[in-house]
C-alpha atoms as a PDB file:
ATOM      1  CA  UNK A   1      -3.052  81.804 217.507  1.00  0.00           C
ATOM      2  CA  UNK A   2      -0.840  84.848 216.874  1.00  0.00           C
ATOM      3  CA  UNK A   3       2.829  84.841 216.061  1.00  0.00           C
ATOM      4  CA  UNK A   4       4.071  88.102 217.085  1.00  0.00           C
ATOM      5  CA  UNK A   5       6.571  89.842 215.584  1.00  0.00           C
ATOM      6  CA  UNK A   6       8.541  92.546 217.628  1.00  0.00           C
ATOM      7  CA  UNK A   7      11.411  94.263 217.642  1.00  0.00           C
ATOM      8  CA  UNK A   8      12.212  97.889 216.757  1.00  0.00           C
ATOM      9  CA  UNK A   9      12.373  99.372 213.225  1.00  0.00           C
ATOM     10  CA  UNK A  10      14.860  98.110 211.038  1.00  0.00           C
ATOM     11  CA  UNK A  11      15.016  94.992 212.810  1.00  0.00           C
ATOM     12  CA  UNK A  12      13.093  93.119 209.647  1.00  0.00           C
ATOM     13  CA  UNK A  13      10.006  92.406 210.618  1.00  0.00           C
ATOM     14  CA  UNK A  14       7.483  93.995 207.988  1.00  0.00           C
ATOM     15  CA  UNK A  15       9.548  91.582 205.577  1.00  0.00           C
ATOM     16  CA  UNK A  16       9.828  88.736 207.612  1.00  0.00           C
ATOM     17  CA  UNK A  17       6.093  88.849 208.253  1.00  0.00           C
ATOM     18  CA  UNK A  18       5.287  88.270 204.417  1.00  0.00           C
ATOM     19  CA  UNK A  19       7.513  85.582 204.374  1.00  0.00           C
ATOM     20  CA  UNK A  20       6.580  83.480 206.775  1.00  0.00           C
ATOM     21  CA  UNK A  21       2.596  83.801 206.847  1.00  0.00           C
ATOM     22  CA  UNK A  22       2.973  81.323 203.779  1.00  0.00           C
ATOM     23  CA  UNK A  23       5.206  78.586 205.992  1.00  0.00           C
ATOM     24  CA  UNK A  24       2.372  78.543 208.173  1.00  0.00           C
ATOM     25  CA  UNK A  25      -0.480  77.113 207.296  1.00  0.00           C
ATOM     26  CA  UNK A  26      -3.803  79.092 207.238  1.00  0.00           C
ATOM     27  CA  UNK A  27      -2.300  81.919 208.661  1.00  0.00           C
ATOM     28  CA  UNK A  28      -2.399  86.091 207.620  1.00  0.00           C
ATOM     29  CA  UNK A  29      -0.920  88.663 207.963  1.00  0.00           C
ATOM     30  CA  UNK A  30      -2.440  91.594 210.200  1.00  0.00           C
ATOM     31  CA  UNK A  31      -0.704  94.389 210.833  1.00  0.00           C
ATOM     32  CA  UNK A  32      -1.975  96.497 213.554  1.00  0.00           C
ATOM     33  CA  UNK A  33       0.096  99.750 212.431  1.00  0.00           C
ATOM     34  CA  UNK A  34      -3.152 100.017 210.720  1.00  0.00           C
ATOM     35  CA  UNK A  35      -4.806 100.511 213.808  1.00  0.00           C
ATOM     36  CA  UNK A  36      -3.125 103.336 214.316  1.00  0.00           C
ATOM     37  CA  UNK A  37      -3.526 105.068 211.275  1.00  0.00           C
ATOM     38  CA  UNK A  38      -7.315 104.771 211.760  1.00  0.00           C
ATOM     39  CA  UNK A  39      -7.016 106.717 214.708  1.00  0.00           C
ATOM     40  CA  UNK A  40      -4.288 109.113 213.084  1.00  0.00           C
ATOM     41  CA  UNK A  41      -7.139 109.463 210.089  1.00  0.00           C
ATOM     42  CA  UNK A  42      -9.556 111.289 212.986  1.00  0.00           C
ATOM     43  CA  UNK A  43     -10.716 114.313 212.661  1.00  0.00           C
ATOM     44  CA  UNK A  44      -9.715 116.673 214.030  1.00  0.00           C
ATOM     45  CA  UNK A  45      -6.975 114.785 215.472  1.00  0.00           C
ATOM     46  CA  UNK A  46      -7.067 113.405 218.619  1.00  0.00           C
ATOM     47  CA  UNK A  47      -4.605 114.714 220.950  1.00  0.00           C
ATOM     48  CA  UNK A  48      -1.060 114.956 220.140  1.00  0.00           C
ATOM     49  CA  UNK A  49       1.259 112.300 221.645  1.00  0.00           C
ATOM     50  CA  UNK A  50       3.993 111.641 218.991  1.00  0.00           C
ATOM     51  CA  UNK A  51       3.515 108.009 218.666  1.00  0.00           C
ATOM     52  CA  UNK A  52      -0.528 106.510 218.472  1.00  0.00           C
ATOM     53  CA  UNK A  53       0.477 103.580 220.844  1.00  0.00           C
ATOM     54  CA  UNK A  54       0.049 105.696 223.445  1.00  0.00           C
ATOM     55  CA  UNK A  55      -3.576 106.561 222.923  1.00  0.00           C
ATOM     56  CA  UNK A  56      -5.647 104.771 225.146  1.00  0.00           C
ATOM     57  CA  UNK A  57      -8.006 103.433 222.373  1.00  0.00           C
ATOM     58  CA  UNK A  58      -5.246 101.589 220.438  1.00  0.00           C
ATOM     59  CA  UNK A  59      -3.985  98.904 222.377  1.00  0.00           C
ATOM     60  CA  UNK A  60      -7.848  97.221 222.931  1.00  0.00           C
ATOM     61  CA  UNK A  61      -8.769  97.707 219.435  1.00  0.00           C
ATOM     62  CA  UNK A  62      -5.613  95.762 218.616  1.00  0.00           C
ATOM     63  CA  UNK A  63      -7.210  93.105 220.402  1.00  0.00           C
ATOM     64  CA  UNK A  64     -10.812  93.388 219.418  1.00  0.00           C
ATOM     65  CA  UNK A  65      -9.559  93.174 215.668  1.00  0.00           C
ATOM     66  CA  UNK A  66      -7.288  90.437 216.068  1.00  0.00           C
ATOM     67  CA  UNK A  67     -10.033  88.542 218.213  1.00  0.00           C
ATOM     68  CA  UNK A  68     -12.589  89.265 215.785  1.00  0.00           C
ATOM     69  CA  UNK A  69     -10.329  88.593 212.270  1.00  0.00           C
ATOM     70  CA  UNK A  70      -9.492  84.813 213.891  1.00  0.00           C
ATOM     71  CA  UNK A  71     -13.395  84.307 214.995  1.00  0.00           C
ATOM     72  CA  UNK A  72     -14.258  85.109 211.754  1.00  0.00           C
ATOM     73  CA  UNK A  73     -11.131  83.133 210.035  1.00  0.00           C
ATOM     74  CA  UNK A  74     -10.115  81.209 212.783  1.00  0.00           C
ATOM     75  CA  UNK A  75      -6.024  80.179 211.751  1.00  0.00           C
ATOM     76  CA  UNK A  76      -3.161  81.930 212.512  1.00  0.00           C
ATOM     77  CA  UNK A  77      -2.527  85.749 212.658  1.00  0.00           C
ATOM     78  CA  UNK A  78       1.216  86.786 211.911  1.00  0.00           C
ATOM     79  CA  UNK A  79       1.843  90.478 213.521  1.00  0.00           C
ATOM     80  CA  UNK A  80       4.677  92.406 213.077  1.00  0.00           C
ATOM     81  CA  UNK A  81       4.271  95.567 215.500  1.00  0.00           C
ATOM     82  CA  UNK A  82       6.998  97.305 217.365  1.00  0.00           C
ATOM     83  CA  UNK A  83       6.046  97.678 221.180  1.00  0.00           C
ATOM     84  CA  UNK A  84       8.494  98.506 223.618  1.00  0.00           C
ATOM     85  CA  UNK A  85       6.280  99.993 226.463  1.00  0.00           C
ATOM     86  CA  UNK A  86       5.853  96.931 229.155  1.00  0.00           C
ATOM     87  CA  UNK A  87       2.538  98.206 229.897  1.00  0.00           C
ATOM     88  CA  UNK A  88       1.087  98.224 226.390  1.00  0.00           C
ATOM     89  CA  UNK A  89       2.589  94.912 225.753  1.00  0.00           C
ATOM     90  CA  UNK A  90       0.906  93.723 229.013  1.00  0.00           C
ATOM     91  CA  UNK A  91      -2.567  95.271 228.210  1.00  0.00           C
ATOM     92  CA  UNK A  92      -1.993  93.793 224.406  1.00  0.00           C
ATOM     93  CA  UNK A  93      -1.299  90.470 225.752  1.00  0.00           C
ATOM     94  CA  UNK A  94      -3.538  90.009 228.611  1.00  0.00           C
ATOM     95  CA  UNK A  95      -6.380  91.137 226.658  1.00  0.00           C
ATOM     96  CA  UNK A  96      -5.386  88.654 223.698  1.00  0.00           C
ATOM     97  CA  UNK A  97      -5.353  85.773 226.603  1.00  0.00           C
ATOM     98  CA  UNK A  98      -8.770  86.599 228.298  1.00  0.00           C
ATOM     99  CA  UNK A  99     -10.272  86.079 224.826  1.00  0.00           C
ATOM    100  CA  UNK A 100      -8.462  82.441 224.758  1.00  0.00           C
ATOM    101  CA  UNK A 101      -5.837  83.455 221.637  1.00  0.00           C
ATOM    102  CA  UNK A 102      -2.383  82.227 222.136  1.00  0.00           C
ATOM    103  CA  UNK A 103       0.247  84.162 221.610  1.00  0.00           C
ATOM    104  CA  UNK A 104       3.927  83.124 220.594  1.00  0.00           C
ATOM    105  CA  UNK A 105       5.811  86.113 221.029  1.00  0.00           C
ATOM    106  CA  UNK A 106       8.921  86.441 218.823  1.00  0.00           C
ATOM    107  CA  UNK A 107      11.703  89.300 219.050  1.00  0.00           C
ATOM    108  CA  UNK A 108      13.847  89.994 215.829  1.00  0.00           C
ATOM    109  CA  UNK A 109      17.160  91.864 217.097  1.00  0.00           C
ATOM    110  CA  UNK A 110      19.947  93.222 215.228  1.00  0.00           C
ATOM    111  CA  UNK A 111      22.959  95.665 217.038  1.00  0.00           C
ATOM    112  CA  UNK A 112      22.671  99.441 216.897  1.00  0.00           C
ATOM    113  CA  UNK A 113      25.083  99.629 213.800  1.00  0.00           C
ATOM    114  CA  UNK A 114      22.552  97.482 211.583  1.00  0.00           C
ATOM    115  CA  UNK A 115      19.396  98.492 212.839  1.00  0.00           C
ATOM    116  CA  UNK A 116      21.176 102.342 211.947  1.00  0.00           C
ATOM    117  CA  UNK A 117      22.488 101.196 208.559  1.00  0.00           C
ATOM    118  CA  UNK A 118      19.054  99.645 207.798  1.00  0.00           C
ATOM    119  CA  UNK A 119      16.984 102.952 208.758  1.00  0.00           C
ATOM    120  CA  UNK A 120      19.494 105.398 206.970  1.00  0.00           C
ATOM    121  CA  UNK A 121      19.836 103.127 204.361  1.00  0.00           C
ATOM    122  CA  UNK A 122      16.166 102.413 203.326  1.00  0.00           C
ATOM    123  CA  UNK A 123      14.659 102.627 200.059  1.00  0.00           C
ATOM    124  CA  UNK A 124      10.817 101.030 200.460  1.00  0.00           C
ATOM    125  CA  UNK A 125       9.974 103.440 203.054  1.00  0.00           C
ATOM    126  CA  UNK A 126      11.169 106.498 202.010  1.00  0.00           C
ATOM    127  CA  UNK A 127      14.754 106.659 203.021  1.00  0.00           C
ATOM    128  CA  UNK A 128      16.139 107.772 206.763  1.00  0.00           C
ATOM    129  CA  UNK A 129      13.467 108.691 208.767  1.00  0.00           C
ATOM    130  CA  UNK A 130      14.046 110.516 212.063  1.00  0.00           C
ATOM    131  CA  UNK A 131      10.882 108.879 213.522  1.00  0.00           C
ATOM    132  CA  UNK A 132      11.923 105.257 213.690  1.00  0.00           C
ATOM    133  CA  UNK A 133      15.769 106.199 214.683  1.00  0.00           C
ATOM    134  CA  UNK A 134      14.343 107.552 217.352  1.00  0.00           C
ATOM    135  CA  UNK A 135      13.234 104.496 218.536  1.00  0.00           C
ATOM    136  CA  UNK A 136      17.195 102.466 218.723  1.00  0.00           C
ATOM    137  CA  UNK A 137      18.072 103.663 222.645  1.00  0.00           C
ATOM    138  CA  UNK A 138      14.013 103.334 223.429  1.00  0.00           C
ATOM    139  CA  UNK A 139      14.245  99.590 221.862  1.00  0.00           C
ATOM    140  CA  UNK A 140      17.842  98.898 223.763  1.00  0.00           C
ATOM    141  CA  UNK A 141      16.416  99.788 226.718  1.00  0.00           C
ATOM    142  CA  UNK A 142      13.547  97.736 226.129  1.00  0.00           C
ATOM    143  CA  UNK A 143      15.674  94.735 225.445  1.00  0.00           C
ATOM    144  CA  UNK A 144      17.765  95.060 227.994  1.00  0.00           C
ATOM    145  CA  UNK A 145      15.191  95.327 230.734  1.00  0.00           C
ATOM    146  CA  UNK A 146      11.818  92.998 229.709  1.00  0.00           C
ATOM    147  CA  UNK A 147      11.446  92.654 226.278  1.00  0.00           C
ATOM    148  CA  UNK A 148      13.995  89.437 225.415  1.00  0.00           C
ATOM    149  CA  UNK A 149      12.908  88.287 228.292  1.00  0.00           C
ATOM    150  CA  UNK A 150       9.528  87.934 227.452  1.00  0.00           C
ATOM    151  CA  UNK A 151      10.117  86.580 223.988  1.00  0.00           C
ATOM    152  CA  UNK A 152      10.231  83.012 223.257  1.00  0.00           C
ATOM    153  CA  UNK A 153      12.757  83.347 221.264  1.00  0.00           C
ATOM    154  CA  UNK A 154      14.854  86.300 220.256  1.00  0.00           C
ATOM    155  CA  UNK A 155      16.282  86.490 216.533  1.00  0.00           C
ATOM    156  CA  UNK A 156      19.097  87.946 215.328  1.00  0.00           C
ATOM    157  CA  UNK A 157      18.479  89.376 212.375  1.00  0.00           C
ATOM    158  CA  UNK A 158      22.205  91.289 212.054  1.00  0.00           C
ATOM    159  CA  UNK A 159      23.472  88.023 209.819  1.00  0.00           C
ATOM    160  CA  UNK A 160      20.465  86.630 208.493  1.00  0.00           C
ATOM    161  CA  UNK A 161      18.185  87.251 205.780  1.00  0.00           C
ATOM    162  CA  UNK A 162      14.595  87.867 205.962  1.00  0.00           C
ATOM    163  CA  UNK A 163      13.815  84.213 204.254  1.00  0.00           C
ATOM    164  CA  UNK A 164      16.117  82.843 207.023  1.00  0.00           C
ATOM    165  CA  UNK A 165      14.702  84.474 209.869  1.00  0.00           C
ATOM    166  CA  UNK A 166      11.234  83.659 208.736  1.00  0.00           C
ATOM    167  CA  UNK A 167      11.880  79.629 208.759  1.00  0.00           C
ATOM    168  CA  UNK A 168      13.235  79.754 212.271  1.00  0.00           C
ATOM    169  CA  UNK A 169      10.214  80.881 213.289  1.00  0.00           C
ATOM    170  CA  UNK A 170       8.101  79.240 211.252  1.00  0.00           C
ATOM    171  CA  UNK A 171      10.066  75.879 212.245  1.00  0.00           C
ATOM    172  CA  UNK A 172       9.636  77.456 216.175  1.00  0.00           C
ATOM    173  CA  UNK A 173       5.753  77.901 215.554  1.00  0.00           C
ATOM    174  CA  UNK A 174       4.968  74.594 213.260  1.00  0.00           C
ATOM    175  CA  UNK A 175       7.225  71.915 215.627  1.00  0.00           C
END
């Protein structure tokens, strides 16, 4: 199985990821940003689209490795990945279901203030970085149109910690 983690930057899900992979049991933590950096680490680079989710090549090798990690692990796979293009999160999860691997699809939400105040605010990464506020309208407009909707459930992370967010969805995944 894979518990899913999206939502947009800021929203807490690096952190919530690493806190609840050990809630569930026999479960890891993949994070398919690394994917993309495989791709980024190319060279010379493959063609320039600002964001590696929109190379072709990333979205089924998200699924080959995840497929491929739980064959050879079997358990749980905890993902935290932003993606707030429909058609990649189609592609991601259709492919994921062909091979048989259930996905519970979580979204961790917080307003525009605190997703703002979180990215301008932010020590572990670097401090404010224009690339992931670029992505607040981008995820609003996601949410408004598919991507709660096709959440099982959608967490607000504006007034809860990270450890508190991660039980509700470990309690979601494990009941």
């Amino acid at each position: 199985m894979i518990v899913w983690l999206n939502g947009t930057h800021g929203a807490g899900k690096t952190t919530t990821a690493a806190l609840v992979q050990p809630l569930i049991p026999d479960s890891r933590v993949f994070d398919a940003e690394k994917v993309g950096e495989t791709l980024m680490d190319i060279t010379p680079g493959l063609p320039d689209t600002g964001n590696f989710q929109h190379w072709p090549p990333w979205r089924p090798l998200v699924v080959e490795t995840a497929r491929r990690v739980l064959d050879y692990t079997g358990g749980t796979l905890v993902m935290p990945m932003t993606v707030l293009v429909e058609r990649y999160w189609r592609e991601i999860s259709t492919g994921l279901a062909q091979h048989g691997i259930p996905v519970r699809h979580f979204v961790l939400h917080a307003d525009q203030d605190t997703l703002r105040g979180r990215i301008e605010g932010d020590t572990v990464l670097g401090g404010p970085s224009p690339f992931r506020l670029r992505y607040l309208e981008p995820y609003a407009e996601a949410a408004r149109t598919w991507l709660h909707a096709e959440a099982e459930v959608v967490v607000d992370t504006t007034h809860l910690t990270p450890a508190q967010a991660a039980r509700r969805i470990a309690e979601s995944v494990t009941s």
